[in-house]
Each structure stands twice: as structure tokens, then as C-alpha cells.
C-alpha atoms as a PDB file:
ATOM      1  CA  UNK A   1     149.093  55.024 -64.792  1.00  0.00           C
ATOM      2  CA  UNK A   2     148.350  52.574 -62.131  1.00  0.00           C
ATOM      3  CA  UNK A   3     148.369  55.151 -59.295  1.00  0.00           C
ATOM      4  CA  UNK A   4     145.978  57.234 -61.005  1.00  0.00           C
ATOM      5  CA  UNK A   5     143.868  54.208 -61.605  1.00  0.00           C
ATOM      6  CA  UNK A   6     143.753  53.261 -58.016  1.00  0.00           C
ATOM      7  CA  UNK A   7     142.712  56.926 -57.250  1.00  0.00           C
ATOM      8  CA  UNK A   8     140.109  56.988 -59.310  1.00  0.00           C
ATOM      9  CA  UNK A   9     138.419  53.412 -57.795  1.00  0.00           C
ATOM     10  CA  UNK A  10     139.562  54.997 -54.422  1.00  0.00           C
ATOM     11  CA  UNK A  11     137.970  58.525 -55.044  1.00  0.00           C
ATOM     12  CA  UNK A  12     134.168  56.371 -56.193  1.00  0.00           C
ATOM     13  CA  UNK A  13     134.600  53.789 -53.367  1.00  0.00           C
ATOM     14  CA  UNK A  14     134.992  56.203 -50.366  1.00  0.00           C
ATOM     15  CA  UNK A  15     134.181  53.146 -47.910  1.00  0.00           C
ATOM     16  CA  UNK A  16     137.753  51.954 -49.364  1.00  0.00           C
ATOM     17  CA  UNK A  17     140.881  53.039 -47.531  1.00  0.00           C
ATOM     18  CA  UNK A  18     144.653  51.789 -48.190  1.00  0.00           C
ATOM     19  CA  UNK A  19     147.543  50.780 -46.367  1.00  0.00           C
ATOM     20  CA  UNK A  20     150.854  51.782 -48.245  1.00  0.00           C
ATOM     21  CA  UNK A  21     153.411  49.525 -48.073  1.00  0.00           C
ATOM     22  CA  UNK A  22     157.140  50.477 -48.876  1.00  0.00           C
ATOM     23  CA  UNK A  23     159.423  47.710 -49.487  1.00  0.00           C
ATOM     24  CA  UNK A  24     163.288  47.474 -50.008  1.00  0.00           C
ATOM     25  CA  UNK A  25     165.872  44.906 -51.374  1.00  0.00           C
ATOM     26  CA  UNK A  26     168.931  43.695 -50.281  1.00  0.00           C
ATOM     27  CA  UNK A  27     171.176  46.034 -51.372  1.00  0.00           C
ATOM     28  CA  UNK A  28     174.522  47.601 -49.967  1.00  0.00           C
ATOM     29  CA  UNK A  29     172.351  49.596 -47.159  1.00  0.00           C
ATOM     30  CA  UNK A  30     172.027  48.239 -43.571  1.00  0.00           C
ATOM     31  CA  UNK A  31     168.803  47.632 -41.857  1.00  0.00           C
ATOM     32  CA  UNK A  32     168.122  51.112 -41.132  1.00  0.00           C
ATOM     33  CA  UNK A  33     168.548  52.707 -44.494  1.00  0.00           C
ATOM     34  CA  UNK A  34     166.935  50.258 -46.224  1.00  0.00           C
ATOM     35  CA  UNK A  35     163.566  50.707 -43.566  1.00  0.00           C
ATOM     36  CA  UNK A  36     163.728  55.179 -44.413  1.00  0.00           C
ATOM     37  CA  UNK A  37     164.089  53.735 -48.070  1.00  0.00           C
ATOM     38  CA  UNK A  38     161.201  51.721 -48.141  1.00  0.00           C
ATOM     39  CA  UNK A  39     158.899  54.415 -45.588  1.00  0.00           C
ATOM     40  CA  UNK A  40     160.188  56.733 -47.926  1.00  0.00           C
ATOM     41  CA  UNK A  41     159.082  55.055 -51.242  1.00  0.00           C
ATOM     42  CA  UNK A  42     155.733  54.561 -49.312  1.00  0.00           C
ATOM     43  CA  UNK A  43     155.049  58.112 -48.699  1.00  0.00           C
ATOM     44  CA  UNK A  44     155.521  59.243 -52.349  1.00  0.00           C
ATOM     45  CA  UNK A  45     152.861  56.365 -53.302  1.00  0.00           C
ATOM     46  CA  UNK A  46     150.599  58.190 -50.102  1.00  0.00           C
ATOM     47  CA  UNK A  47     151.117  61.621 -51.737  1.00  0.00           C
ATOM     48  CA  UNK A  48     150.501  60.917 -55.306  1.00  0.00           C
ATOM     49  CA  UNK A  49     147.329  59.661 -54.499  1.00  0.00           C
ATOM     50  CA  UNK A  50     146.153  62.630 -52.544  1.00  0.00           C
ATOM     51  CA  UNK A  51     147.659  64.475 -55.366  1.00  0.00           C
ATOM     52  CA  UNK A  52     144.813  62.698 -57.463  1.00  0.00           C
ATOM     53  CA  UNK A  53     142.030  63.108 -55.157  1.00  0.00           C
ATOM     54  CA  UNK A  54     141.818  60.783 -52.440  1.00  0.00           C
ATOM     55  CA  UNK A  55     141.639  62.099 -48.865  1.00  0.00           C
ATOM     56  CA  UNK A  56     145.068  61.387 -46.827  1.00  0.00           C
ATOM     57  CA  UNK A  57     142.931  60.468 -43.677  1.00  0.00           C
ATOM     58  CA  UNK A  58     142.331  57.331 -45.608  1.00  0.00           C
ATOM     59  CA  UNK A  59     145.827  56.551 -46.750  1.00  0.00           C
ATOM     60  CA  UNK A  60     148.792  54.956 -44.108  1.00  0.00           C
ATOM     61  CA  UNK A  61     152.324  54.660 -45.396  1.00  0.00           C
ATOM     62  CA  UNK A  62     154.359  52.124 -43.844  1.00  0.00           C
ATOM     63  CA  UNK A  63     157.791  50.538 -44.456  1.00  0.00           C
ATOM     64  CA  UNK A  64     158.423  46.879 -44.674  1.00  0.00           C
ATOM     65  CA  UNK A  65     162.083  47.435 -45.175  1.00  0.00           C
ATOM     66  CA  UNK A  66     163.254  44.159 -46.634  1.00  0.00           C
ATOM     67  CA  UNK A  67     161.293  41.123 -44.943  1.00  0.00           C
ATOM     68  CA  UNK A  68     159.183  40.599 -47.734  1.00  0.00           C
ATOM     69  CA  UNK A  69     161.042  40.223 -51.251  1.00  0.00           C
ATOM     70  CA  UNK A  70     158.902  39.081 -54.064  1.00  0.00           C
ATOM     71  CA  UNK A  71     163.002  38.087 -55.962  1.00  0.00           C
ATOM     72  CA  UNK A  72     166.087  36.398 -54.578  1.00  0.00           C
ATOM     73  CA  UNK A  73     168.751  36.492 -56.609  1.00  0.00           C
ATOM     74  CA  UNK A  74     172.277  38.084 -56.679  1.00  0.00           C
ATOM     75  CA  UNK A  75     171.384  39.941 -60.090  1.00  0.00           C
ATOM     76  CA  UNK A  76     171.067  43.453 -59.487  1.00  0.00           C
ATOM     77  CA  UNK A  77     167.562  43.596 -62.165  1.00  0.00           C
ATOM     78  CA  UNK A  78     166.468  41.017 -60.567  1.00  0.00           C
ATOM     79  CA  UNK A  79     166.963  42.469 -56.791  1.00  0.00           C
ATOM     80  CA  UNK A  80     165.544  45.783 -58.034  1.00  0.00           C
ATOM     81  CA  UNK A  81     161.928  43.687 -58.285  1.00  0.00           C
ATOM     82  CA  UNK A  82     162.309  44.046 -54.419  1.00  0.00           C
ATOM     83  CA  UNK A  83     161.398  47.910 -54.313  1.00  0.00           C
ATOM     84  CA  UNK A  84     158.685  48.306 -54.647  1.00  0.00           C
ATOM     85  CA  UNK A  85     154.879  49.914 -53.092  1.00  0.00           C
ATOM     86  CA  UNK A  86     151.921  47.865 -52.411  1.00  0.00           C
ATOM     87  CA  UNK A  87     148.867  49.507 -52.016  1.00  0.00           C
ATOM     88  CA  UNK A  88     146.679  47.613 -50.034  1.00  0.00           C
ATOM     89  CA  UNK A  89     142.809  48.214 -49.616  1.00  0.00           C
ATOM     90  CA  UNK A  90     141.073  47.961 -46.622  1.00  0.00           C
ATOM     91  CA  UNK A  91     138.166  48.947 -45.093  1.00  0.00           C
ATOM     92  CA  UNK A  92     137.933  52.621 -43.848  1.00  0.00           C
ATOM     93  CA  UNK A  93     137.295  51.040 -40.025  1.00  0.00           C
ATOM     94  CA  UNK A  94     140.024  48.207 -40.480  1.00  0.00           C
ATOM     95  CA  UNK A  95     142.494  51.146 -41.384  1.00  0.00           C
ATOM     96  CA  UNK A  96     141.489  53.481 -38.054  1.00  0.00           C
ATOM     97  CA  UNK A  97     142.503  50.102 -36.520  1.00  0.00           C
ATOM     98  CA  UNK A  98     146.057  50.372 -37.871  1.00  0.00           C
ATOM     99  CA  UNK A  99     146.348  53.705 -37.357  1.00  0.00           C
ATOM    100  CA  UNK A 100     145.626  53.258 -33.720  1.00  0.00           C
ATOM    101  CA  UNK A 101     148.437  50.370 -33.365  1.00  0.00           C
ATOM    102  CA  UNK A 102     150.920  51.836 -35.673  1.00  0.00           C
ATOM    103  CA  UNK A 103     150.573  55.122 -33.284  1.00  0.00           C
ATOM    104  CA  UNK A 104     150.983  52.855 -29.974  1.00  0.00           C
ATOM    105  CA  UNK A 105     154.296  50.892 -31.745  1.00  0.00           C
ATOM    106  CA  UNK A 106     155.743  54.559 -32.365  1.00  0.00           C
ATOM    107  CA  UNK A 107     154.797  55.883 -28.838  1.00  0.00           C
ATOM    108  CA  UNK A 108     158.146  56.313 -26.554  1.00  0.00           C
ATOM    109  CA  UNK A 109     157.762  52.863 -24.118  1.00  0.00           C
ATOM    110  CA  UNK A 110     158.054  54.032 -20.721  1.00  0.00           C
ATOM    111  CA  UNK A 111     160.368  52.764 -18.198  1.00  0.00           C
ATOM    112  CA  UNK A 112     159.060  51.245 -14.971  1.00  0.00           C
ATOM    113  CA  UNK A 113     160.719  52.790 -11.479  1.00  0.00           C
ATOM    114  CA  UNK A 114     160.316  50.399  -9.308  1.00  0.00           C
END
């Protein structure tokens, strides 16, 4: 399969990390469902591909909800083109770099007192 094809390149390149990226269409689901849909989607890619060998410290699921369909088009086959993962490859340092700002967008914001 593809997956196990890009876990195989990703187990000989180990200077080679990936950013997962979950996408959605624009089904019946609002905003919020549709973003767990697409982290979701994006996690299963992330653990199949420790499930083949690569290290998870080099994987990073994300969702993209759906701000970036590949289809437009009221025809539900069409639509479905829409969900989808994208693996992404990256460097091992450029992905400690998203890990570090993905952890400060999810970190509570504090509130000023003044």
C-alpha cells in the first residue's frame, strides 16, 4: 500500500520526518466536527506508520478541517475527494519546529489582570 511504502522510505531515511495532515469536505458537519474528523483521519495515518516501523517522535498529526479541498462540487463522489491525509516530509529539525508552535497554539492563552 502507499502507507507502507512511505514507511519503508521513512524507516531508511531517518533524517526524514512527516507532518500528517487530516483534511475534511464539506459535508453536513459544522466546523467543529468536520476539524475532530479530519485530526482524527490524521492520527490513524500517524499510527499506521508507527505500526510499520517509523518512530512516532518523528510523525505530527494535524487537522486542516476543510480549508483546503482538492474538489468543489455538489456531487457527493466528487466531495468525498476532500478527505483525505497528506503526509508531508520534512526535515527531522523543521518538524521539532512545528512541534514547538503547534504546542504554543494549544497552550491555554492567559488573561492579563491589569
Amino acid at each position: 500500500t502507499v502507507l507502507q511504502a512511505q514507511a519503508r522510505f521513512m524507516v531508511i531515511r531517518r533524517d526524514i520526518s512527516a507532518l500528517v495532515e487530516g483534511h475534511a469536505d464539506d459535508g453536513k458537519a459544522g466546523k467543529d466536527e468536520q476539524v475532530l474528523l479530519s485530526q482524527a483521519r490524521a492520527e490513524a495515518v500517524r499510527d499506521r506508520l508507527v505500526a510499520e516501523g517509523v518512530g512516532p517522535e518523528r510523525l505530527i498529526a494535524v487537522a486542516r478541517g476543510r480549508d483546503a479541498p482538492v474538489s468543489a462540487c455538489p456531487d457527493p463522489a466528487c466531495a468525498a475527494q476532500n478527505r483525505r491525509a497528506i503526509t508531508v516530509l520534512v526535515s527531522t529539525s523543521v518538524l521539532q519546529t512545528l512541534k514547538s508552535a503547534h504546542a504554543t497554539d494549544n497552550e491555554p492563552k492567559s488573561r492579563s489582570t491589569q
